[in-house]
C-alpha atoms as a PDB file:
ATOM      1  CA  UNK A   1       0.000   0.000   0.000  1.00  0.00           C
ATOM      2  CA  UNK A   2       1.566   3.600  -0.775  1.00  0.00           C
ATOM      3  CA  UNK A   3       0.430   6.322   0.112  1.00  0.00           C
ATOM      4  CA  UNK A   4       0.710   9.686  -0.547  1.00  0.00           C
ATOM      5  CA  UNK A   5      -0.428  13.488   0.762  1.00  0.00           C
ATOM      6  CA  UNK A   6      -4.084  14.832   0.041  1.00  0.00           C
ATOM      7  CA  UNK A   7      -4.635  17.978  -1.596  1.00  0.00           C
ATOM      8  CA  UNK A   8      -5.155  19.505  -4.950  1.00  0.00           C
ATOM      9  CA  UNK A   9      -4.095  23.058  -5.895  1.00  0.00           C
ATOM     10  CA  UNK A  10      -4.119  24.756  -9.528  1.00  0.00           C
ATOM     11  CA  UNK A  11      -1.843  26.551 -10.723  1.00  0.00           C
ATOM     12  CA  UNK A  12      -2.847  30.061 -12.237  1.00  0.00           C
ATOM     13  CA  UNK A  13      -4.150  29.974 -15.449  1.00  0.00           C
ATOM     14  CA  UNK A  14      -4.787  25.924 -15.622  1.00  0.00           C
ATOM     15  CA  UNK A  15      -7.986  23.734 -15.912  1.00  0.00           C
ATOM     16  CA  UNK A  16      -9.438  20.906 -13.519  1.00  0.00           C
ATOM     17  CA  UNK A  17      -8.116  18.713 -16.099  1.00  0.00           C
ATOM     18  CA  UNK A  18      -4.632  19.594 -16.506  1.00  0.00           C
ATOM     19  CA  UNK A  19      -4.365  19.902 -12.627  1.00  0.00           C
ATOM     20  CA  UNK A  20      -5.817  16.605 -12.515  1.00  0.00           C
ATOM     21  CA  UNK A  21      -3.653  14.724 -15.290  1.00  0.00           C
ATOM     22  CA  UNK A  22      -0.397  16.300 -13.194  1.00  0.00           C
ATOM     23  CA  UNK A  23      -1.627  14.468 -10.160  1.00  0.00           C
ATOM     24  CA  UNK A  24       0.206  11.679  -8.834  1.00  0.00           C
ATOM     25  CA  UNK A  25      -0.867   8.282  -7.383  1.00  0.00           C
ATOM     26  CA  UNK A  26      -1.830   8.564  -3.585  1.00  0.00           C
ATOM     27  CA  UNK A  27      -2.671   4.788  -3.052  1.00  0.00           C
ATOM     28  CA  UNK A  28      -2.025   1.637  -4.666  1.00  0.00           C
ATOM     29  CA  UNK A  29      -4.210  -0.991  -3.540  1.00  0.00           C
ATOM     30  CA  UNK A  30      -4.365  -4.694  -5.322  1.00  0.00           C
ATOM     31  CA  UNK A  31      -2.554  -2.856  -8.626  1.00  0.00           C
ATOM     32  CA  UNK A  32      -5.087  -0.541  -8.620  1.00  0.00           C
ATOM     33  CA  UNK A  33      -4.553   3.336  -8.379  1.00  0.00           C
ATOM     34  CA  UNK A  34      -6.259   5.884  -6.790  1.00  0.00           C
ATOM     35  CA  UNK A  35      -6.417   9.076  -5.878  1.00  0.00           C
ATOM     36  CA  UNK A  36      -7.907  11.382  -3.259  1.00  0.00           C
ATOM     37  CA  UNK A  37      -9.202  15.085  -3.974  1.00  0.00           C
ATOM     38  CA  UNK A  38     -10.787  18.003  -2.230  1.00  0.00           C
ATOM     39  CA  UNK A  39     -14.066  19.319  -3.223  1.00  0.00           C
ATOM     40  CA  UNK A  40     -16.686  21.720  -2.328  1.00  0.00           C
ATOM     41  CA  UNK A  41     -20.432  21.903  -2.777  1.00  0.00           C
ATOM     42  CA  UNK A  42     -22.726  25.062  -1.997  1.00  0.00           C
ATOM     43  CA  UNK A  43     -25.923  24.526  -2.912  1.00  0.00           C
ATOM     44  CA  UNK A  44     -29.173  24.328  -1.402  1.00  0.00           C
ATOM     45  CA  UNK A  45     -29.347  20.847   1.197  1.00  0.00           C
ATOM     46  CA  UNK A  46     -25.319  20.345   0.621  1.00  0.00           C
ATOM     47  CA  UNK A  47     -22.978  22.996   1.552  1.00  0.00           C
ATOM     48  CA  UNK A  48     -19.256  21.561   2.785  1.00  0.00           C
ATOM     49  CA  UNK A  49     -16.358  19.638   1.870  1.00  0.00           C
ATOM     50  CA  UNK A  50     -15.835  16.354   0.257  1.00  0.00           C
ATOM     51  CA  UNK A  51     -12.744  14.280   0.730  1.00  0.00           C
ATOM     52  CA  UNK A  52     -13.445  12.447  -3.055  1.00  0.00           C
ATOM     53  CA  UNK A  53     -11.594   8.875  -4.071  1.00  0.00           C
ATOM     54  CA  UNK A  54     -11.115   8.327  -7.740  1.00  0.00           C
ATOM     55  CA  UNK A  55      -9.940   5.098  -9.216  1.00  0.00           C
ATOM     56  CA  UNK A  56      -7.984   6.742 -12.516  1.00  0.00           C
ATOM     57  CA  UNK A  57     -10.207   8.907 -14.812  1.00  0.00           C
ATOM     58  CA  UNK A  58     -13.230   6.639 -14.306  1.00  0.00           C
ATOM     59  CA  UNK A  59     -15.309   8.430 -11.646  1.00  0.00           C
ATOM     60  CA  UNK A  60     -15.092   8.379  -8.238  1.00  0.00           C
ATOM     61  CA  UNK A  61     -15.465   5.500  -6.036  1.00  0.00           C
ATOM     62  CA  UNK A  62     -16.593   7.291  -2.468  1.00  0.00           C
ATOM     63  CA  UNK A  63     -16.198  10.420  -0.782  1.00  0.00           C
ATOM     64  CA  UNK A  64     -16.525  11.611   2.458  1.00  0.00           C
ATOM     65  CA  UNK A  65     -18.604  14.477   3.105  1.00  0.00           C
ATOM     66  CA  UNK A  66     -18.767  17.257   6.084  1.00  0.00           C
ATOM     67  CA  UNK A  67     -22.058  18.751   5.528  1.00  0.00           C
ATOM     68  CA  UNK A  68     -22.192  22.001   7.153  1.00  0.00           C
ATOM     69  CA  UNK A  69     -25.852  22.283   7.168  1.00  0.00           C
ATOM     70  CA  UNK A  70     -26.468  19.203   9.173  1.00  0.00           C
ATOM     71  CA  UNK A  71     -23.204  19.309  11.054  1.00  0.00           C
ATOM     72  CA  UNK A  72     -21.892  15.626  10.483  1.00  0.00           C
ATOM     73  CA  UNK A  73     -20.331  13.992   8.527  1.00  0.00           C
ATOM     74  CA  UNK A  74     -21.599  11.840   5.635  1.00  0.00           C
ATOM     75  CA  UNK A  75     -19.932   8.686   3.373  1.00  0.00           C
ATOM     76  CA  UNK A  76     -21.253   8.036  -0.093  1.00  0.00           C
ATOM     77  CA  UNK A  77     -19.881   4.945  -1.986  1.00  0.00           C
ATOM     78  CA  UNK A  78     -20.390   5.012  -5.811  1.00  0.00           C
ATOM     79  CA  UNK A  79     -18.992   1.430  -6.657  1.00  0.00           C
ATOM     80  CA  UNK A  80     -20.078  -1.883  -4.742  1.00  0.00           C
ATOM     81  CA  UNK A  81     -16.901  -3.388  -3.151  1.00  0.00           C
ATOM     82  CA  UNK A  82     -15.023  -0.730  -2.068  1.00  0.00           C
ATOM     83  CA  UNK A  83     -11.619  -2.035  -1.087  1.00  0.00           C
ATOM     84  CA  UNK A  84     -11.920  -1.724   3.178  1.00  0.00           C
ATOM     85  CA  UNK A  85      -7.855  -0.349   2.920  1.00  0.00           C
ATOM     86  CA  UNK A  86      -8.988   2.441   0.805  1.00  0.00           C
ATOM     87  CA  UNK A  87     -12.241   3.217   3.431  1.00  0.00           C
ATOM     88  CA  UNK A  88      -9.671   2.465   6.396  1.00  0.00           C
ATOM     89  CA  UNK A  89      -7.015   5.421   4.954  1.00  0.00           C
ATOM     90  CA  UNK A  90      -9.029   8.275   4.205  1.00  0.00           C
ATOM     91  CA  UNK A  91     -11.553   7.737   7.236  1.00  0.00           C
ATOM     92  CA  UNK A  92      -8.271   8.605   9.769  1.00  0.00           C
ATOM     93  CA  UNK A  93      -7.236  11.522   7.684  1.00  0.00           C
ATOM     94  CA  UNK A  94     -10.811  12.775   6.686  1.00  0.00           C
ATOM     95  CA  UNK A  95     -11.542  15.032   9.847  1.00  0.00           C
ATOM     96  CA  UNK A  96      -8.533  16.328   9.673  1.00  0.00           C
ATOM     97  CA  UNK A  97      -8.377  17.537   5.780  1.00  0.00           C
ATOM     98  CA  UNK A  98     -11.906  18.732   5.858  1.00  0.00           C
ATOM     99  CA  UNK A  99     -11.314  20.364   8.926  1.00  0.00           C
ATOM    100  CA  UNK A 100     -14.330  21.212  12.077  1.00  0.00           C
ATOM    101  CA  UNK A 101     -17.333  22.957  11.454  1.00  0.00           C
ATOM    102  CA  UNK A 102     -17.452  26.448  11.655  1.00  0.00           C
ATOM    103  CA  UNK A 103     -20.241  28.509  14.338  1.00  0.00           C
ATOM    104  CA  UNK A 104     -21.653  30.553  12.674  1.00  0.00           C
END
């Protein structure tokens, strides 16, 4: 298993896609690669931060959620069997890259 930091920055004048395509591995797991990215989501019944897994340029497999309207957070898996290494990872670091709620 390797692993690697999460994050995901642009650089000025670059798309999602070309910062995406520079992105390295974070986590081989059976041969398979994947990697982790930040998102955010403000609209109406999901405002927060997502902690998203992607399994190459095929969609992602989970994420991890801190909805700010309901204060907790939330897991979402988009594939059946998720690989339990993968779930394991990202659940330690999750609080900590999508950080505590905010009072308002």
């Amino acid at each position: 298993m390797k692993r690697g930091y999460i994050g995901f920055q642009f650089h000025i004048g670059e798309s999602y896609r070309a910062a995406n395509n520079r992105r390295r591995c974070d986590m081989v797991v059976r041969g398979v690669e994947y990697r982790f990215y930040r998102a955010s989501s403000v609209v109406e019944g999901r405002d927060g931060l997502a902690l998203e897994c992607w399994r190459g340029d095929k969609g992602p497999v989970f994420e991890i959620f801190r909805n700010d309207e309901t204060l907790r957070f939330e897991v979402t898996l988009f594939e059946q069997d998720v690989p339990l290494e993968l779930l394991e990872y990202v659940i330690v670091d999750a609080r900590e890259q999508l950080g505590d709620f905010d009072p308002l």
